[in-house]
Protein backbone atom coordinates (compact mmCIF):
# COMPACT_ATOMS: atom_id res chain seq x y z
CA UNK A 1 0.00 0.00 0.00
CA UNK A 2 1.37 3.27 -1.20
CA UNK A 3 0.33 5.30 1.93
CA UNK A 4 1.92 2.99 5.10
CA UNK A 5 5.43 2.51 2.38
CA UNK A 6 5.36 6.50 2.37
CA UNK A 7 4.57 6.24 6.27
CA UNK A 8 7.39 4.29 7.02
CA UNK A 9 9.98 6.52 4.78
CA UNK A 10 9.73 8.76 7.86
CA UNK A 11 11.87 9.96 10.14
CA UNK A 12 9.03 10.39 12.87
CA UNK A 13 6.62 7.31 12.02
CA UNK A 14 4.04 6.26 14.53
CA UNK A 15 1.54 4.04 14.56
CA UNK A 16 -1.31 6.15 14.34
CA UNK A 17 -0.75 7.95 10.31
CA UNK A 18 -1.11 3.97 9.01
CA UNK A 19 -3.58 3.96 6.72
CA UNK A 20 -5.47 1.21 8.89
CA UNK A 21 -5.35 3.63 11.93
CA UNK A 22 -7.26 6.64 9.98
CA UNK A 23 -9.60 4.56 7.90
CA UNK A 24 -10.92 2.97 11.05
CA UNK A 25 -11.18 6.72 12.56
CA UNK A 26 -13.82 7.03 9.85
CA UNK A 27 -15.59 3.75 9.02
CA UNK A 28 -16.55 3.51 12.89
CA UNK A 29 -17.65 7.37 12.39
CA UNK A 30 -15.81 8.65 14.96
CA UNK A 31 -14.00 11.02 13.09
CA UNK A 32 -16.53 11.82 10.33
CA UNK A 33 -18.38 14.53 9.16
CA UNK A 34 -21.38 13.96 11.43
CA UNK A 35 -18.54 14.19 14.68
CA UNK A 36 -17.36 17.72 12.98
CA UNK A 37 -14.11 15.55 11.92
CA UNK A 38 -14.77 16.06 7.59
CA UNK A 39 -12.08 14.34 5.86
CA UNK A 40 -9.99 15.61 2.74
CA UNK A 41 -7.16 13.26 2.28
CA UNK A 42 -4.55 15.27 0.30
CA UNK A 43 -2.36 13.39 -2.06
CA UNK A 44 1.13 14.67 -4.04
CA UNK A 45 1.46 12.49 -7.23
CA UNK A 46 4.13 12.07 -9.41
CA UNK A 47 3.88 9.69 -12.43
CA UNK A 48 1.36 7.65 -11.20
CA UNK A 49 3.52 7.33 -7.85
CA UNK A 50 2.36 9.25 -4.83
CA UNK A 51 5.39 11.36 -3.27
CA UNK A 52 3.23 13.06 -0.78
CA UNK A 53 0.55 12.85 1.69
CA UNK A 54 -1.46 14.10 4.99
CA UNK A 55 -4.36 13.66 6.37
CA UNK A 56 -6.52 17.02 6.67
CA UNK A 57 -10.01 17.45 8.23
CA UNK A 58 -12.14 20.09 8.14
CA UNK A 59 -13.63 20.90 11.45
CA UNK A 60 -16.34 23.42 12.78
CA UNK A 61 -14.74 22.77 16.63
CA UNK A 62 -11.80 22.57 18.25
CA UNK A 63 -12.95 19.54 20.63
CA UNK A 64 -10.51 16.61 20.16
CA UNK A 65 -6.72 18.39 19.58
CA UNK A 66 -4.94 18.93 22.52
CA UNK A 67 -3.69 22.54 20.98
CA UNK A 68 -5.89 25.37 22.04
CA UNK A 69 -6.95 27.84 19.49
CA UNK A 70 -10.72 28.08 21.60
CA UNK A 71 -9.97 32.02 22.33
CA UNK A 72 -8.86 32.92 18.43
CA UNK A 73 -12.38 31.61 17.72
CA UNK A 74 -13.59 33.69 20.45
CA UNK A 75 -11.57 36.72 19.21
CA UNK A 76 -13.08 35.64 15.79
CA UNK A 77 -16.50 35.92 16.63
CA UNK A 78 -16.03 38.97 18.46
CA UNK A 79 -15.57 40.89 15.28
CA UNK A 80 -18.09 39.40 13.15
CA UNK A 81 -15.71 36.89 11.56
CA UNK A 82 -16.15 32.68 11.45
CA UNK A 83 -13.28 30.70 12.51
CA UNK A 84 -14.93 27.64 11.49
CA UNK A 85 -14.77 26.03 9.28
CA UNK A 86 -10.96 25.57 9.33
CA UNK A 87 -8.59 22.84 8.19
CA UNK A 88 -6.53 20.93 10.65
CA UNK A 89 -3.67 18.22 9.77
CA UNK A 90 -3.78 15.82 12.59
CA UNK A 91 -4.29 12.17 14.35
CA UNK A 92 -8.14 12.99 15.23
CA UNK A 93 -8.04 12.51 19.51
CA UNK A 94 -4.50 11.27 19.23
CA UNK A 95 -1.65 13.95 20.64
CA UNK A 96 1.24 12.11 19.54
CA UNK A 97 4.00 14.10 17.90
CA UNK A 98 5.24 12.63 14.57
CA UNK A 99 5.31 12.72 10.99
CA UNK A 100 2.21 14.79 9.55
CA UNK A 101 2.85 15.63 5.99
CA UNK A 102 4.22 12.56 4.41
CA UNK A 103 6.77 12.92 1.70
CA UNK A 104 9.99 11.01 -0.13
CA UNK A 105 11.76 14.27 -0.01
CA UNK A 106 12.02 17.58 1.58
CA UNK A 107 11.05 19.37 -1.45
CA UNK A 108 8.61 17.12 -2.05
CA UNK A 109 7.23 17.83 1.85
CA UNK A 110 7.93 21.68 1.06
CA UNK A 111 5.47 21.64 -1.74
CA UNK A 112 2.77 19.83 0.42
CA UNK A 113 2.91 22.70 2.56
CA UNK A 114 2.47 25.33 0.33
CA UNK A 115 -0.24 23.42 -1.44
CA UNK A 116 -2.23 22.68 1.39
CA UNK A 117 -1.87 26.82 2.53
CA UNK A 118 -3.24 27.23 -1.51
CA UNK A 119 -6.23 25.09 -1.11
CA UNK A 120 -6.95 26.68 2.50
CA UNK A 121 -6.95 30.19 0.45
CA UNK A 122 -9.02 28.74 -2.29
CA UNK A 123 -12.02 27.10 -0.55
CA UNK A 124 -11.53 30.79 1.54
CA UNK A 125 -10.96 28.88 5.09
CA UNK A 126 -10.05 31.13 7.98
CA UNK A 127 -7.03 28.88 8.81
CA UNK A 128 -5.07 25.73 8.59
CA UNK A 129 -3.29 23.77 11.47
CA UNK A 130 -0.86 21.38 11.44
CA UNK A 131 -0.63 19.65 15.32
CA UNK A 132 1.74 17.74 16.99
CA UNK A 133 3.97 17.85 13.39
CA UNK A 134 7.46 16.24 13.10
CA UNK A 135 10.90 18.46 13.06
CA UNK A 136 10.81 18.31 9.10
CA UNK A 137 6.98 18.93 8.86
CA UNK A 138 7.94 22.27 10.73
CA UNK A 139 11.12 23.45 8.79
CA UNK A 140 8.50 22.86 5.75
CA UNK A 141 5.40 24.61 6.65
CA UNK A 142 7.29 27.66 8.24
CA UNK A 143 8.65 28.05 4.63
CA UNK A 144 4.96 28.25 3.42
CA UNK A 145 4.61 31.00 5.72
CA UNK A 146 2.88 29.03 9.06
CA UNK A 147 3.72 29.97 12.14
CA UNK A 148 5.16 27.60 15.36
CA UNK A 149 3.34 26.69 18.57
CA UNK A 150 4.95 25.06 21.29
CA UNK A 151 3.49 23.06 24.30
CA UNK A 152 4.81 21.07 27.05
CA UNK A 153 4.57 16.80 26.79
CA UNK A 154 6.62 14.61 29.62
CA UNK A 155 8.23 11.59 27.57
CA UNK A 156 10.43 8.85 29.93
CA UNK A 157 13.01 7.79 28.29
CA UNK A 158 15.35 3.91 29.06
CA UNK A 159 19.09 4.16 29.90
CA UNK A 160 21.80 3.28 27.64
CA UNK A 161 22.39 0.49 27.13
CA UNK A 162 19.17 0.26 28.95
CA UNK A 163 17.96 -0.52 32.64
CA UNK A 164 18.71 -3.80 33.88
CA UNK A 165 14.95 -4.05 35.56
CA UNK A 166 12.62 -1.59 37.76
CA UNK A 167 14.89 -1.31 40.86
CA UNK A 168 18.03 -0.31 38.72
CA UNK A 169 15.48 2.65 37.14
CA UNK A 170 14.31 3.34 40.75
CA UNK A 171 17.86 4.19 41.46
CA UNK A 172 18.47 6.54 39.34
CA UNK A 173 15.90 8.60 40.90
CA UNK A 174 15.97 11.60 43.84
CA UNK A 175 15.25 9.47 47.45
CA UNK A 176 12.13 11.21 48.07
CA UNK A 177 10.89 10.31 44.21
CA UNK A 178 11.61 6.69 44.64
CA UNK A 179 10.04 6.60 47.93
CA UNK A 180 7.21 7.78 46.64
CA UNK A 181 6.47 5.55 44.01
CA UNK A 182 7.59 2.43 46.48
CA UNK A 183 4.89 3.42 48.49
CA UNK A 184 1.88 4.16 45.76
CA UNK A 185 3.14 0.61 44.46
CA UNK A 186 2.47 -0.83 47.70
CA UNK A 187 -0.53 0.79 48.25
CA UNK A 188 -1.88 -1.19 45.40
CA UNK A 189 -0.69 -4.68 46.08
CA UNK A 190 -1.78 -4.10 49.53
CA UNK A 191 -5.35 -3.38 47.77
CA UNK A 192 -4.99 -7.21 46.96
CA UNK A 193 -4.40 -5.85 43.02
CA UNK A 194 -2.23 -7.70 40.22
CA UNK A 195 -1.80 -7.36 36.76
CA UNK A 196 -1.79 -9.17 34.03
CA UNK A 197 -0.73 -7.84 30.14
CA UNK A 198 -1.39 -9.13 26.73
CA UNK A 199 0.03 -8.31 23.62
CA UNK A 200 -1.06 -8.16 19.74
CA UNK A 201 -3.61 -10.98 18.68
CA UNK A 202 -3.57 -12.63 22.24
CA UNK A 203 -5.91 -9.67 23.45
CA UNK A 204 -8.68 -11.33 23.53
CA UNK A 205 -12.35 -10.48 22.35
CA UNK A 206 -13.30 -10.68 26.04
CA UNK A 207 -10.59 -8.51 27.12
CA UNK A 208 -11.00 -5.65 25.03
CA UNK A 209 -14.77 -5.46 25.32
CA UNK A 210 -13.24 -5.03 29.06
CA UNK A 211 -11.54 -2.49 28.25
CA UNK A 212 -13.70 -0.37 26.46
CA UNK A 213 -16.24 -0.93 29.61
CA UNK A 214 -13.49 1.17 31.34
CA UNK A 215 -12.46 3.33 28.61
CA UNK A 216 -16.21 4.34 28.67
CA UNK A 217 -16.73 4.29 32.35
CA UNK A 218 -14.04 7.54 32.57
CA UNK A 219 -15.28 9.52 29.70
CA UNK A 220 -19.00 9.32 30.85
CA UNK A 221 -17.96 9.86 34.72
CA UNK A 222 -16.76 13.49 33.30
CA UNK A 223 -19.92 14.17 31.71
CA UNK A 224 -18.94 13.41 28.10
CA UNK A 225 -19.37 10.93 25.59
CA UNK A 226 -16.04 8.63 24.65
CA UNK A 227 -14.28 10.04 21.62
CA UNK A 228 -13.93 6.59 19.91
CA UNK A 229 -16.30 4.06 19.64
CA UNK A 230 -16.60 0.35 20.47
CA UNK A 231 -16.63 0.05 16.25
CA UNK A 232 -12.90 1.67 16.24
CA UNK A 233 -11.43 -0.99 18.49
CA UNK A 234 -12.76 -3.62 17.21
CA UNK A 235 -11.34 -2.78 13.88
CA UNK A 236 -7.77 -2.28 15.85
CA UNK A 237 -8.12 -5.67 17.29
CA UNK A 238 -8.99 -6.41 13.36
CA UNK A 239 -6.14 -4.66 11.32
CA UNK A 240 -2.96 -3.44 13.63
CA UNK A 241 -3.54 -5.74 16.65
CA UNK A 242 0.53 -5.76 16.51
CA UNK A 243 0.35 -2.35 17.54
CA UNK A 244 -1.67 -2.50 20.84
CA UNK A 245 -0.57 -3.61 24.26
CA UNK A 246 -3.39 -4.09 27.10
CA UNK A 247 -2.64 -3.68 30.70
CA UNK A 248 -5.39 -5.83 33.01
CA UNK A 249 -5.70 -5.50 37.30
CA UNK A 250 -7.69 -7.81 38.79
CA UNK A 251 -9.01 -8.13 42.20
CA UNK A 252 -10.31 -11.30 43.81
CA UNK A 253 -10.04 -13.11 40.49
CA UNK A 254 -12.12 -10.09 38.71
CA UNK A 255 -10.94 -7.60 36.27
CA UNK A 256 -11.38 -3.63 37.79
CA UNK A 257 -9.31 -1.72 35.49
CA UNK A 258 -7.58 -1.41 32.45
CA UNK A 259 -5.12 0.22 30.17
CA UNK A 260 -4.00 0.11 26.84
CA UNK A 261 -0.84 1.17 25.33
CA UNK A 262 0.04 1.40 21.46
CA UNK A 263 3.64 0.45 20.45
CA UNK A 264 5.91 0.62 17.80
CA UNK A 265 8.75 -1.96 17.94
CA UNK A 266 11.92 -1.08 16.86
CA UNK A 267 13.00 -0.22 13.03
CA UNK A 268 14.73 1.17 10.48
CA UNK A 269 14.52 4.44 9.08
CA UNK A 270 14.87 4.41 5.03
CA UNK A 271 13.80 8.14 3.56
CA UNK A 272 16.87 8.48 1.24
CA UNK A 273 17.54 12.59 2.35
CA UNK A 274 18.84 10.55 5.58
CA UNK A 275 21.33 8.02 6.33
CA UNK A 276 19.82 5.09 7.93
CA UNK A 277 20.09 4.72 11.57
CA UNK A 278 18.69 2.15 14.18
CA UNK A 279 15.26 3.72 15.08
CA UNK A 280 14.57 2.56 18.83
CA UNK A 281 10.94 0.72 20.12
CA UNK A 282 8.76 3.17 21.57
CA UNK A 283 5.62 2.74 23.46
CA UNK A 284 2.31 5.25 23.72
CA UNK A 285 0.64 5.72 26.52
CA UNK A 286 -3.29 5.94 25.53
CA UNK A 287 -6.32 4.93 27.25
CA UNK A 288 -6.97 3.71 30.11
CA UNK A 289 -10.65 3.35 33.06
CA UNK A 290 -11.16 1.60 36.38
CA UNK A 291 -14.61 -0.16 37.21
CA UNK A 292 -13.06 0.21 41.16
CA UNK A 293 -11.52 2.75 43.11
CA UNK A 294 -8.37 1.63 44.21
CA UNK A 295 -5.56 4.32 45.60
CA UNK A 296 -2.82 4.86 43.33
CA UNK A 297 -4.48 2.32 40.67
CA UNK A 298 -3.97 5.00 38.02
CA UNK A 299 -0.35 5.66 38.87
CA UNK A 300 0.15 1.66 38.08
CA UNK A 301 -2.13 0.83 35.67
CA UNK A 302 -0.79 3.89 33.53
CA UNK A 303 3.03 4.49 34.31
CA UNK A 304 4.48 1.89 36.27
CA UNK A 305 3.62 -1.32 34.53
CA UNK A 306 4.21 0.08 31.40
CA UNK A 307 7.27 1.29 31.98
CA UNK A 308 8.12 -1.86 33.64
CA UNK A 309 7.26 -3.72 31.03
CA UNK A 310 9.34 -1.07 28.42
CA UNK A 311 12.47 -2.11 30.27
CA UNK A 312 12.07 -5.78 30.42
CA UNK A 313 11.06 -5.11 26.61
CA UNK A 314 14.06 -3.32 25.84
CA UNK A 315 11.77 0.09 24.81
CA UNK A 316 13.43 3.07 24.31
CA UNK A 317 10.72 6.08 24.95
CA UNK A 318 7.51 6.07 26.55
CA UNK A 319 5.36 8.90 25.92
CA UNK A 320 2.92 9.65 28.66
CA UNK A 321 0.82 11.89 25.94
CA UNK A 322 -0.94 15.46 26.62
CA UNK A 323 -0.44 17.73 29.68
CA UNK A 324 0.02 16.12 33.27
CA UNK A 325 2.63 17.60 35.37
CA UNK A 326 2.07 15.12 38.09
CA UNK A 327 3.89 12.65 35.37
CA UNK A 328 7.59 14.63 36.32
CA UNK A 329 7.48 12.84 39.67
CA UNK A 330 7.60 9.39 37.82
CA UNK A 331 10.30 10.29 35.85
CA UNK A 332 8.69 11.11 32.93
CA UNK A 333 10.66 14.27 31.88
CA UNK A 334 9.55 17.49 29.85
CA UNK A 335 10.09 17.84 26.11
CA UNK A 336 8.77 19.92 23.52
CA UNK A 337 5.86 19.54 21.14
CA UNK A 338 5.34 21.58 18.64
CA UNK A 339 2.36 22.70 16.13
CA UNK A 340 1.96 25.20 12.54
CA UNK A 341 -0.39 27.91 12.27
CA UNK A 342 -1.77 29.80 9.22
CA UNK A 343 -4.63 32.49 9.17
CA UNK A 344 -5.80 33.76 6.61
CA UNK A 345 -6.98 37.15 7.96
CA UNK A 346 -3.68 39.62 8.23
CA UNK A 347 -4.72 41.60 11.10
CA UNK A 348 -5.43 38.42 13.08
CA UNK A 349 -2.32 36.67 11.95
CA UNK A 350 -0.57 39.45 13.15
CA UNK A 351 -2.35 39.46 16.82
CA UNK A 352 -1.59 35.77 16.71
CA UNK A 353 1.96 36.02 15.62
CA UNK A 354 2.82 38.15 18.74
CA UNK A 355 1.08 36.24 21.09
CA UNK A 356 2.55 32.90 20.10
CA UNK A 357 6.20 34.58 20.61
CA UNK A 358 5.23 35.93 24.22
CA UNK A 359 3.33 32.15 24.90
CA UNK A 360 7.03 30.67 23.43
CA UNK A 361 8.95 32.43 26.01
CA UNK A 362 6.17 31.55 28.75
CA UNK A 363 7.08 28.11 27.71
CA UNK A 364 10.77 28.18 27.60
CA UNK A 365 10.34 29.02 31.50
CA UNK A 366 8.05 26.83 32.30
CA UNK A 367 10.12 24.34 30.73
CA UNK A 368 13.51 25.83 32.78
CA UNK A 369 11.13 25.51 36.06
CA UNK A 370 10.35 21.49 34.88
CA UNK A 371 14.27 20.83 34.46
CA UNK A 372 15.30 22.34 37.61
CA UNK A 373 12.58 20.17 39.66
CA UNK A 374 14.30 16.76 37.66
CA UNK A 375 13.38 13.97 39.47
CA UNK A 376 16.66 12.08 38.72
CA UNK A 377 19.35 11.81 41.36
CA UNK A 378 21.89 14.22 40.82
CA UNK A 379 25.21 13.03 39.88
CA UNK A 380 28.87 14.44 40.12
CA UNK A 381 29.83 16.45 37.69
């Protein structure tokens, strides 16, 4: 399939732009018209061969991003003007940096950009947004005139040549951060909880109609309806079951809670503008919802068997996904995400241009502040 061989010429492939992942997004509906998700797939061709690619929707919210543009609509409709509809490149629900505009070659990426900034002008959209885009996604859209966002995600990252199990990671942290985590741990297994995790096709039918029981349990406890539908996972257990990893605690024999974790084993890189270099496992940290309260279940069932399961594994990176500074205390540490930004209105673009470069420097403290409380024992220098 042309799309998933273009997928995997990136430098910043996840699981989430294969072509499986975003046609089950829309043949569940969940990200459909009728869920204010409106797809326009744009494709580059050359010869027959496509060279080019991203996945653009055309939304009249902002519900389902994780990058806040809410008070430019406001400002929008303050003047008389309509935000919506507007045209986002993204992972519908799915914060995960990595590769948005697919292409063989740089120049090939650069004229995606501009294109996609063309067509936004054409069908007279108020703006187009490219989230949670790749290092070479953003050197390309900034030369089609878009404009950078940065936010704040907390990624944990293995040793090299890797921790030797949990303890020799719990070492490398502050006292008071390992101490703390000892005792949430034990506060669990205290609770009479274990776990048990299953991987690829061995998650069974049973099991993930558990976990979306869970999954729906925590969306509808916050007043809201679940993003994704029983239809999508299905089809994941269907066509990229490789991809998933499920996370199940049981008490007194029965299952309470669950979470679910999308991976990407380890590969190799092959877009020809870079040399090939060993490209290391990494592991997503997605969904997860308790049937029980149990204290410090989250905590577990979301960071600690994971990442004990990433270093028996041998994963390099596990990203915790959006917000959450309560993750710096397990060790997951702060790194930068960043999205493009085109508007079409000059006046606004300017307002917008100004403000993102006061945010930026909001975040470049915020970010000094996150270093400088680094849970990680401090070493001689």
């Amino acid at each position: 399939m042309q799309w998933n061989a273009l997928l995997a010429a990136q430098s910043d492939a996840t699981p989430f732009m294969r072509h499986e992942y975003l046609a089950s997004l829309e043949s569940s509906g969940s990200a459909v018209a009728d869920t204010g998700w409106h797809p326009q797939f744009v494709l580059l061709e050359k010869a027959n061969r496509l060279v080019g690619a991203c996945a653009l929707y055309l939304k009249n919210h902002s519900h389902g991003e994780y990058v806040f543009d809410w008070s430019w609509a406001n400002a929008y409709a303050q003047n008389g003007l309509s935000y919506y509809p507007k045209a986002v490149v993204a992972v519908p629900f799915t914060p995960v940096p990595g590769s948005r505009l697919l292409a063989w070659t740089s120049t090939d990426r650069a004229r995606l950009a501009a294109g996609l900034v063309q067509w936004s002008k054409a069908r007279q959209l108020s703006s187009l947004h490219v989230l949670f885009s790749s290092p070479q996604d953003q050197e390309a859209c900034v030369q089609a005139g878009l404009m950078l966002r940065h936010t704040v995600q907390f990624h944990w990252n293995n040793s090299d040549p890797g921790y030797a199990d949990f303890s020799a990671f719990l070492g490398s942290l502050a006292q008071d951060k390992r101490k703390k985590i000892r005792q949430e741990r034990r506060k669990v297994a205290e609770a009479g909880v274990s776990f048990r995790w299953s991987q690829g096709a061995a998650i069974n039918a049973a099991d993930w109609e558990f976990f979306y029981r869970c999954y729906e349990r925590t969306y509808l406890e916050h007043g809201n309806a679940p993003y994704l539908n029983r239809q999508f996972f299905s089809a994941m257990a269907t066509t990229m079951p490789e991809n998933w990893l499920l996370f199940i605690a049981e008490r007194d024999a029965r299952p309470i809670a669950s979470s679910l974790i999308a991976i990407k084993p380890s590969g190799t890189r092959v877009i020809a503008e870079f040399d090939p270099e060993s490209q290391g496992a990494v592991a997503y940290g997605r969904y997860w919802g308790a049937l029980e309260r149990v204290d410090c279940l989250h905590f577990e069932a979301c960071y600690y068997q994971p990442l004990q399961w990433c270093i028996e594994h041998g994963y390099q990176r596990f990203e915790g996904g959006a917000q959450g500074e309560h993750k710096l205390a397990r060790a997951l540490l702060p790194v930068m995400a960043t999205s493009a930004h085109w508007l079409a209105h000059p006046a606004f673009a300017d307002a917008v241009e100004k403000f993102l470069v006061r945010e930026g420097d909001g975040i470049s403290d915020y970010m000094d502040q996150l270093r400088q409380r680094s849970p990680m024992r401090k070493t001689d220098s």
